[in-house]
Protein backbone atom coordinates (compact mmCIF):
# COMPACT_ATOMS: atom_id res chain seq x y z
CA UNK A 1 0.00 0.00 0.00
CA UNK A 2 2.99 2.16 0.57
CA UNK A 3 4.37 2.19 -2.77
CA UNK A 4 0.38 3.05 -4.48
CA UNK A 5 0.29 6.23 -1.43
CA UNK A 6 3.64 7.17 -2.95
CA UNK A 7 2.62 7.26 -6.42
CA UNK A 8 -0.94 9.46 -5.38
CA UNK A 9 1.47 11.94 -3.65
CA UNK A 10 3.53 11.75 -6.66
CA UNK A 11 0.73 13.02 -8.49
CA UNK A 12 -1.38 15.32 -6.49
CA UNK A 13 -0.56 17.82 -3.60
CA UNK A 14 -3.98 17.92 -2.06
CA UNK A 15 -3.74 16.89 1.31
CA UNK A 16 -7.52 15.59 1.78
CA UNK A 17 -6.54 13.55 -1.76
CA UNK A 18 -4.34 11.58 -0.03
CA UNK A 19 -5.97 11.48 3.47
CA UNK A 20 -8.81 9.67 1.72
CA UNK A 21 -6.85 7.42 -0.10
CA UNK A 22 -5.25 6.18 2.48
CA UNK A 23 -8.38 5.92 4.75
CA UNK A 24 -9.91 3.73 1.75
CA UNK A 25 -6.47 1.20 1.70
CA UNK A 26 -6.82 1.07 5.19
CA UNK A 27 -10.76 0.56 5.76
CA UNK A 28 -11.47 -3.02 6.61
CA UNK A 29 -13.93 -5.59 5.21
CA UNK A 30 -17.60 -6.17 6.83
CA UNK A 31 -19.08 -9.39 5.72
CA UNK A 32 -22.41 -10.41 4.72
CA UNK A 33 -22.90 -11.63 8.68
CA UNK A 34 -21.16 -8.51 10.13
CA UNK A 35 -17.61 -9.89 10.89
CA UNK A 36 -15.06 -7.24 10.54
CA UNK A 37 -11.97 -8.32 8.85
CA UNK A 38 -8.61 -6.41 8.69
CA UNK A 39 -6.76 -5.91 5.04
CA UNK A 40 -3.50 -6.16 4.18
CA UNK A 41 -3.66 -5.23 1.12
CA UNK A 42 -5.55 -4.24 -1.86
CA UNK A 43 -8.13 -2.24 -2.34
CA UNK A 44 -12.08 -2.62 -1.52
CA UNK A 45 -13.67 -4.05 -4.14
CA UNK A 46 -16.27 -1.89 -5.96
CA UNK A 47 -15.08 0.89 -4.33
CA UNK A 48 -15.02 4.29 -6.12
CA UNK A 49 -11.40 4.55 -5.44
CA UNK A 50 -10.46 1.04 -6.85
CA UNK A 51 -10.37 2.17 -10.86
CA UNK A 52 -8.34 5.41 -10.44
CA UNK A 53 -5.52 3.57 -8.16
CA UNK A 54 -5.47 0.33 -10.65
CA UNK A 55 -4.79 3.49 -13.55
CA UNK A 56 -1.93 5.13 -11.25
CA UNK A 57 -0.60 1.79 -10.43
CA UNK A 58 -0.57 0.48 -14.44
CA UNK A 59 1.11 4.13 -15.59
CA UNK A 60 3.91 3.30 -13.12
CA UNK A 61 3.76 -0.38 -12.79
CA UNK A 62 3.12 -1.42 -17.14
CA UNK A 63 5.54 1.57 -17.66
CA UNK A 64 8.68 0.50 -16.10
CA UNK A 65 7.83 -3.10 -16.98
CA UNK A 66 8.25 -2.72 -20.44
CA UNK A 67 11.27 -0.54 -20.18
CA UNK A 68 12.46 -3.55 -18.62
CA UNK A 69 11.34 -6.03 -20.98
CA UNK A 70 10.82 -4.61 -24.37
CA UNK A 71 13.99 -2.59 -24.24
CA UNK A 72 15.95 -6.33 -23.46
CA UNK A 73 14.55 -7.39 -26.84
CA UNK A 74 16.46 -6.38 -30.12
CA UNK A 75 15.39 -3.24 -31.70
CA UNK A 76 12.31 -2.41 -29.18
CA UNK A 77 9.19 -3.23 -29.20
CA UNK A 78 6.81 -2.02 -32.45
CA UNK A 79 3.31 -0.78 -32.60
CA UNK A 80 3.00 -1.96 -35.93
CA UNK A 81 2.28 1.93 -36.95
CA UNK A 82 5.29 3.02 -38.50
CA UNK A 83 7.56 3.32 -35.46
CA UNK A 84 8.79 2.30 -32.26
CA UNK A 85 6.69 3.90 -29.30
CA UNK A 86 9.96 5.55 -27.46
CA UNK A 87 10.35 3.61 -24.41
CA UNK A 88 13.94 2.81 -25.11
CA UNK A 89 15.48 6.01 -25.79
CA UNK A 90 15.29 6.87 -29.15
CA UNK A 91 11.88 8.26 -30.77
């Protein structure tokens, strides 16, 4: 959860932005019969913040895996539309 607070500081500087955040990554999970249960991770399910911190984790996360990956293979990786898409350093 530490690394996903990171990237919403990275990204805003509203104070109640990440307050909430973190109050949401931290919330626990009610059951159907009431039991409380503590989370260690993730994010609620179905919960508004769930889509906006899965698109802040991919822009970091899918990012810096393909510089990894598709800069390892020969020549970059192609979008098939005339070009390489610039991860690797040149375009």
């Amino acid at each position: 959860m530490d690394l996903v607070v990171k990237a919403v500081e990275a990204n805003t500087d509203q104070p109640w932005i990440i307050l909430y955040v973190k109050r949401w990554l931290a919330a626990p999970m009610v059951t159907a019969d009431g039991t409380v249960i503590r989370r260690e991770k993730g994010t609620p399910q179905g919960s508004a913040v769930s889509p906006a911190l899965a698109n802040l984790f991919l822009h970091y996360a899918l990012d810096a895996w393909l510089r990894a990956i598709a800069c390892s293979v020969s020549g970059g990786l192609e979008l098939g539309l005339g070009g390489a898409i610039g991860l690797c350093g040149g375009g």
